[in-house]
Protein backbone atom coordinates (compact mmCIF):
# COMPACT_ATOMS: atom_id res chain seq x y z
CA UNK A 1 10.69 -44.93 13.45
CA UNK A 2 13.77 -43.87 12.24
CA UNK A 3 15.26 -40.37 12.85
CA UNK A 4 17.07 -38.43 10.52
CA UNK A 5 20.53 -36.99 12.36
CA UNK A 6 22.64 -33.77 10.41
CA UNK A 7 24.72 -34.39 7.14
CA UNK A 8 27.67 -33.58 9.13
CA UNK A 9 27.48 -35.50 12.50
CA UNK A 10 30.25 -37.06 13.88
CA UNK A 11 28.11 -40.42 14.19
CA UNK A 12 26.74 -40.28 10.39
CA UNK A 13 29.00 -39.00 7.79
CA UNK A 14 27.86 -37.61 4.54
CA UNK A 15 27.63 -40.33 1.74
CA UNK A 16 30.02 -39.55 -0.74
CA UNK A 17 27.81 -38.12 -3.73
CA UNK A 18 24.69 -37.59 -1.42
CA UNK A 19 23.14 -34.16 -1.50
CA UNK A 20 23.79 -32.40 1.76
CA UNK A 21 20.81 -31.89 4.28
CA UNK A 22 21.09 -27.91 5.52
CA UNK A 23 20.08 -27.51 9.02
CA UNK A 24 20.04 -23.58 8.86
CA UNK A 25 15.80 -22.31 9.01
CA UNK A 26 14.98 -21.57 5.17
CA UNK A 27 12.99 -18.14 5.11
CA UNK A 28 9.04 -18.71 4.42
CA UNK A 29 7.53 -18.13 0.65
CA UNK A 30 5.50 -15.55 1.86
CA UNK A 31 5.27 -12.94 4.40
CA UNK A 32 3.61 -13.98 7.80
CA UNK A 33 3.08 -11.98 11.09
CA UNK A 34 6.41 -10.99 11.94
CA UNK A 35 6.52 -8.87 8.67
CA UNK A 36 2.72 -7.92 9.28
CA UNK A 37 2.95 -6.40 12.72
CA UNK A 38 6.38 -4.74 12.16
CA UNK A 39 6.13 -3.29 8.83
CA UNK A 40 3.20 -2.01 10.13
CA UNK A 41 4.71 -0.24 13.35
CA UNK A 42 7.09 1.31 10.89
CA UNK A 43 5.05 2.58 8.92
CA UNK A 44 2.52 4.09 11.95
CA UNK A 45 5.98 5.55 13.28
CA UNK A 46 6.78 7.31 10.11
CA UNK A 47 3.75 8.57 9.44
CA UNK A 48 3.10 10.03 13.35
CA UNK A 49 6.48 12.25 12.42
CA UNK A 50 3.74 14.55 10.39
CA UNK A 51 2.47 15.59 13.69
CA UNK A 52 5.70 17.84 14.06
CA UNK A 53 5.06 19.50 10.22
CA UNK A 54 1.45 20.19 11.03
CA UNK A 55 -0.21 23.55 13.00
CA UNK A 56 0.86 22.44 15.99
CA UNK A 57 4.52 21.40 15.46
CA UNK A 58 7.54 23.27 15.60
CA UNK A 59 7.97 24.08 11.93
CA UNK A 60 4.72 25.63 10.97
CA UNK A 61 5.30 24.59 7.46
CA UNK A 62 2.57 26.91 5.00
CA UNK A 63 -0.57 25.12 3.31
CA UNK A 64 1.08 24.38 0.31
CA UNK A 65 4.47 22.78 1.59
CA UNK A 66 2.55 20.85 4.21
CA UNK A 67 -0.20 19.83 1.41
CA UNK A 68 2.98 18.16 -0.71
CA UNK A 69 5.20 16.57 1.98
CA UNK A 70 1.52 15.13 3.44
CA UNK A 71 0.93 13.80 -0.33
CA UNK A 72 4.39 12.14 -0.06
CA UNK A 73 4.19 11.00 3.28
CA UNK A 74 2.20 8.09 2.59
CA UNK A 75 4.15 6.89 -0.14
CA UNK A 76 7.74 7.07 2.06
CA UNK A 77 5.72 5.59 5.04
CA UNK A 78 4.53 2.20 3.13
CA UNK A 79 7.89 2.27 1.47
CA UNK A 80 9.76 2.56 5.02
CA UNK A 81 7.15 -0.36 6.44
CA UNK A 82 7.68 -2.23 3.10
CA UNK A 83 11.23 -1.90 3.71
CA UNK A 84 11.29 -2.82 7.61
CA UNK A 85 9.01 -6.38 6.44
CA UNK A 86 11.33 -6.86 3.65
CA UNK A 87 14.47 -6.84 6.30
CA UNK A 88 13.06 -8.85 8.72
CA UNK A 89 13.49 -13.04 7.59
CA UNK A 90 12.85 -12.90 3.33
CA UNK A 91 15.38 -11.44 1.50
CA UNK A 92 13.04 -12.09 -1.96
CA UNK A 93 11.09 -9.55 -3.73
CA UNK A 94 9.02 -12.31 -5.69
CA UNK A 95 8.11 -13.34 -2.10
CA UNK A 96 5.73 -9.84 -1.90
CA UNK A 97 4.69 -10.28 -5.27
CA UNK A 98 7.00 -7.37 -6.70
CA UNK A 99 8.06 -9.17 -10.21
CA UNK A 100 7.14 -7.94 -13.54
CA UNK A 101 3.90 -8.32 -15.08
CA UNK A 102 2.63 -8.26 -18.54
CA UNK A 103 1.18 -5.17 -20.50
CA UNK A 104 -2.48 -6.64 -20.47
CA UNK A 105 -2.25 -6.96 -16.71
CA UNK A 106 -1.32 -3.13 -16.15
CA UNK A 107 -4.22 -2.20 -19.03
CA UNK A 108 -6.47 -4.73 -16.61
CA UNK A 109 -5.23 -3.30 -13.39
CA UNK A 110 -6.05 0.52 -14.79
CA UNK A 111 -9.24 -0.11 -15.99
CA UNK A 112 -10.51 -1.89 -12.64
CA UNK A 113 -9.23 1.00 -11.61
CA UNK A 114 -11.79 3.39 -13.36
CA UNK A 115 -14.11 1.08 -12.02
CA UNK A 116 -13.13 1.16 -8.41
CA UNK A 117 -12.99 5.15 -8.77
CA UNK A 118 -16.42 4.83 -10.00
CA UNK A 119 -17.74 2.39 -7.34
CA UNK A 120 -16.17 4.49 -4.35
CA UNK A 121 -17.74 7.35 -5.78
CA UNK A 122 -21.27 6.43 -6.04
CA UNK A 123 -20.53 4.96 -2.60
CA UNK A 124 -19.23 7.81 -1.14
CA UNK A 125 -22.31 9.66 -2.47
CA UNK A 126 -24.68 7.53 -1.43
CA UNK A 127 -23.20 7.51 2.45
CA UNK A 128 -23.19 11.40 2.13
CA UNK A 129 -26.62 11.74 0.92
CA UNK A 130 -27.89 9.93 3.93
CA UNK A 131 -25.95 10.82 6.70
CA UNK A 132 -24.73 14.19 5.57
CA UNK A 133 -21.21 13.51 6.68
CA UNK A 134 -19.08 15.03 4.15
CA UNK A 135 -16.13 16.33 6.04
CA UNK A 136 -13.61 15.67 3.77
CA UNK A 137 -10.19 15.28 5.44
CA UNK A 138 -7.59 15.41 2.22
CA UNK A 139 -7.81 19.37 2.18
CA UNK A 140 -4.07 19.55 2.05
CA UNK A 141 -3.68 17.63 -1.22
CA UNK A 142 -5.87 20.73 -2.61
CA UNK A 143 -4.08 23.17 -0.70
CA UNK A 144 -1.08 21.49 -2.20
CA UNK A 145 -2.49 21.11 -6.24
CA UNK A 146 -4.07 24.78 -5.69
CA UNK A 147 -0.38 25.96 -5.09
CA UNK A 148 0.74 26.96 -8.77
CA UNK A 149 2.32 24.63 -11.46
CA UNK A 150 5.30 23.57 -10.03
CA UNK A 151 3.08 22.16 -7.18
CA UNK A 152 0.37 20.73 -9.07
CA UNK A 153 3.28 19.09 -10.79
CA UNK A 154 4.94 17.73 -7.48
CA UNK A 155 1.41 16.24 -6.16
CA UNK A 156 0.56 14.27 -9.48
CA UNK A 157 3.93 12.62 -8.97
CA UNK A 158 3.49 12.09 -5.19
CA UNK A 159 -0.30 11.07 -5.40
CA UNK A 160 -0.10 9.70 -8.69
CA UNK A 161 3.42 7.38 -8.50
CA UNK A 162 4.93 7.83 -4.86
CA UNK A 163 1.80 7.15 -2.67
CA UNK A 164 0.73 3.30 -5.12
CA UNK A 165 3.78 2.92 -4.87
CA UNK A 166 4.89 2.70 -1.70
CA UNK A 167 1.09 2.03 -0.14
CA UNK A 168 0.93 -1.06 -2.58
CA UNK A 169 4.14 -2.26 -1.69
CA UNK A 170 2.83 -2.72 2.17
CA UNK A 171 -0.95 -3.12 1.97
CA UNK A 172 -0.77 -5.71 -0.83
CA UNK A 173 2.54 -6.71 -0.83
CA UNK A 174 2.99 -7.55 2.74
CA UNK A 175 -0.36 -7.58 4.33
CA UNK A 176 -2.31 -8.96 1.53
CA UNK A 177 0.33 -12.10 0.74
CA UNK A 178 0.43 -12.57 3.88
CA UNK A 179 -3.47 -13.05 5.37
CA UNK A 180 -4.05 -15.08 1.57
CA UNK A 181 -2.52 -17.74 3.09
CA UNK A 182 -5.68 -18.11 4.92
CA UNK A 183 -7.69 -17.95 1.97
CA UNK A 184 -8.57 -15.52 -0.60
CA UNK A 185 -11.84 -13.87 1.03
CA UNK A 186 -9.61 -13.43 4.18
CA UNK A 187 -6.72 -11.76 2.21
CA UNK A 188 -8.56 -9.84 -0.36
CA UNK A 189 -10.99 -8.32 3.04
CA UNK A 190 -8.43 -8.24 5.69
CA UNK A 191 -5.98 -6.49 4.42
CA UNK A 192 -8.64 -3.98 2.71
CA UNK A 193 -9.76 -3.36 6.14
CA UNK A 194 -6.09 -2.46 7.07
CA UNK A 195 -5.86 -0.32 4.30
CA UNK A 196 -9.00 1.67 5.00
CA UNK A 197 -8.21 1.72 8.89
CA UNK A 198 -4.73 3.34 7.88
CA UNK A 199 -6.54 6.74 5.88
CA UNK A 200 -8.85 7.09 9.23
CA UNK A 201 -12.27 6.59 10.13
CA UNK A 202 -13.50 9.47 7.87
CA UNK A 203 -15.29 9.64 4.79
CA UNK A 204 -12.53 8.32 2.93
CA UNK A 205 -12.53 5.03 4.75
CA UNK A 206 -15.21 3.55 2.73
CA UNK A 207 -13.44 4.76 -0.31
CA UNK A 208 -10.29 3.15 0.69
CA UNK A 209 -11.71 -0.17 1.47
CA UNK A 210 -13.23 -0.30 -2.13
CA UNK A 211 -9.81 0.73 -3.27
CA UNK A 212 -8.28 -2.24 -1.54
CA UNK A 213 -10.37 -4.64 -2.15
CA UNK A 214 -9.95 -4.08 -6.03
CA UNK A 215 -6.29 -3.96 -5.69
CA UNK A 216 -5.87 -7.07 -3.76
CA UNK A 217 -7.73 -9.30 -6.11
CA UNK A 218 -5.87 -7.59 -9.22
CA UNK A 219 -2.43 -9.00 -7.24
CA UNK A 220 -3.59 -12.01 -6.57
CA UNK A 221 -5.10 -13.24 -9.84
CA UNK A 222 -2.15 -11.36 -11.56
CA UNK A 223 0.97 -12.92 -8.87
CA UNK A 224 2.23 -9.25 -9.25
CA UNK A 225 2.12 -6.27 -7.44
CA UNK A 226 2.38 -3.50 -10.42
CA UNK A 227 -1.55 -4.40 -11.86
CA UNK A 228 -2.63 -2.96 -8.32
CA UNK A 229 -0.08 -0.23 -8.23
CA UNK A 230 -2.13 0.52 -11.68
CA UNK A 231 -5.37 0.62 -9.95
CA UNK A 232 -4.53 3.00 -7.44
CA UNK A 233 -2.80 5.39 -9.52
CA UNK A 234 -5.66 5.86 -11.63
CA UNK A 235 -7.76 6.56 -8.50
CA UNK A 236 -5.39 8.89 -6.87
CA UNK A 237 -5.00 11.05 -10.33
CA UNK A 238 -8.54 11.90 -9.87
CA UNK A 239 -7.96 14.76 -7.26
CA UNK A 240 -5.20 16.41 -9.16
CA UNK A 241 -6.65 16.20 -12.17
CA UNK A 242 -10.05 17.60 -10.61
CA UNK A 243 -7.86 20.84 -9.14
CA UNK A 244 -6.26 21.09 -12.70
CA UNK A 245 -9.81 20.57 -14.89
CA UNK A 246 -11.99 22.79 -12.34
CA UNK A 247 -9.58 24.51 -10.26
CA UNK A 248 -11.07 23.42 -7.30
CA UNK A 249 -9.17 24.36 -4.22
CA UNK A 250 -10.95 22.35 -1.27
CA UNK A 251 -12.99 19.51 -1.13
CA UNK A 252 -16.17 19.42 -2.93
C-alpha cells in the first residue's frame, strides 16, 4: 500500500496547483480529557482559596461579605476552570458550545428551568421528609441577601448571572461536550454527577444533579450553551427572591 510522505519533502515536491497537506496536529472539535481533568483542577484550586475567607482563615471576613464573595466564588471558579480548558489545545468557543442561540431557545431553556426548580423541590422534600436531613449548607447566600439592599442587589447578580455563568461554562461547556462524545445518556448523567459532586454531598446534591441534568439536555438539543445558562438562572433566583418576598434570613 502506498504511503503518503509531507507536501514539502525533499523526495516529493508539491504539485504545482495541489492543495498543501499540513502536518501540524489540528485541535479536536470538542473538548476531551485533557480539558476535563484540568479545567477541573482549576477550578477545585480556586475554589479551596475560600478556605482562607472563612472562620478559620486569616481575614475573618463578617457574614455578609463572606455570604457575597461565597455567592461569586462559584461563578469566578467555573469561569477560571472554563478558562484553563479553553487554553489548553482549542482555541474555539463554538467548540464548548458558547455561540448564540435563538430567543425561543432561552424562553425554552427558562421554562425547563421552572420545571427543574420544581422537580428538585419536591425532591428535596421528599428526601427530607424521610430521612430528616435538612441541614442546609447555603446559609451564607442568606446571610449575604439578609444584608440590606445593596447586598441583596450584589447576590441576585452573583447567584442570578455570575454563578450560570461561569458554572455553565465548565459543567456543560467542557464536561458535558466532552463525555457526549460517548453518547448522550453518558454526557447528559456524567457530567450531572460532576456537577452535583462539585456543591458537596449535602442536601443540595440531589438538587444539583436535577439541575444538571436539565441543563445538559437543553445544550445539547439546543448546540448552545446560553438555553442552560437560562435554566440555571431561573433556579438560582429562587433564594434571593425568597429572602426579598419573605425576608427569610437562613434556610428554611
Amino acid at each position: 500500500m502506498p504511503t503518503e510522505h509531507p507536501a514539502h519533502s525533499p523526495n516529493h515536491p508539491q504539485v504545482a496547483g495541489a492543495p498543501a497537506i499540513s502536518t501540524t496536529p489540528t485541535a479536536p472539535d470538542r473538548p476531551g480529557w485533557p480539558e476535563v481533568v484540568l479545567g477541573l483542577l482549576a477550578a477545585a484550586i480556586s475554589v479551596f482559596a475560600l478556605v482562607f475567607l472563612g472562620p478559620i482563615g486569616p481575614l475573618e471576613l463578617g457574614p455578609v461579605t463572606l455570604g457575597l464573595v461565597v455567592a461569586a466564588w462559584s461563578g469566578i471558579g467555573g469561569l477560571v476552570g472554563f478558562g484553563v480548558a479553553y487554553a489548553v489545545r482549542i482555541r474555539s468557543l463554538a467548540a464548548f458550545s458558547v455561540r448564540r442561540t435563538s430567543w425561543r431557545w432561552m424562553l425554552a431553556g427558562a421554562a425547563w428551568g421552572v420545571a427543574a426548580l420544581l422537580l428538585k423541590g419536591a425532591l428535596i422534600l421528599a428526601i427530607t421528609t424521610l430521612t430528616g436531613f435538612d441541614e442546609n449548607p447555603q446559609g451564607a447566600y442568606y446571610d449575604a441577601a439578609g444584608g440590606g439592599a445593596l447586598a441583596l442587589v450584589l447576590t441576585f447578580l452573583f447567584l442570578a448571572v455570575l454563578t450560570p455563568v461561569g458554572e455553565e461554562f465548565l459543567f456543560r461547556g467542557v464536561i458535558a461536550n466532552a463525555l457526549l462524545r460517548y453518547g448522550p445518556v453518558i454526557g447528559t448523567l456524567g457530567s450531572s454527577a460532576v456537577f452535583a459532586l462539585f456543591h458537596g454531598v449535602n442536601i443540595v446534591l440531589p438538587a444539583a444533579f436535577v439541575v444538571g441534568v436539565v441543563a445538559a439536555e437543553v445544550m445539547r438539543r439546543s448546540g448552545s450553551i446560553w438555553p442552560a445558562v437560562a435554566v440555571h438562572s431561573v433556579n438560582n433566583l429562587a433564594l434571593p427572591l425568597l429572602v426579598l418576598l419573605t425576608g427569610a434570613t437562613a434556610p428554611v
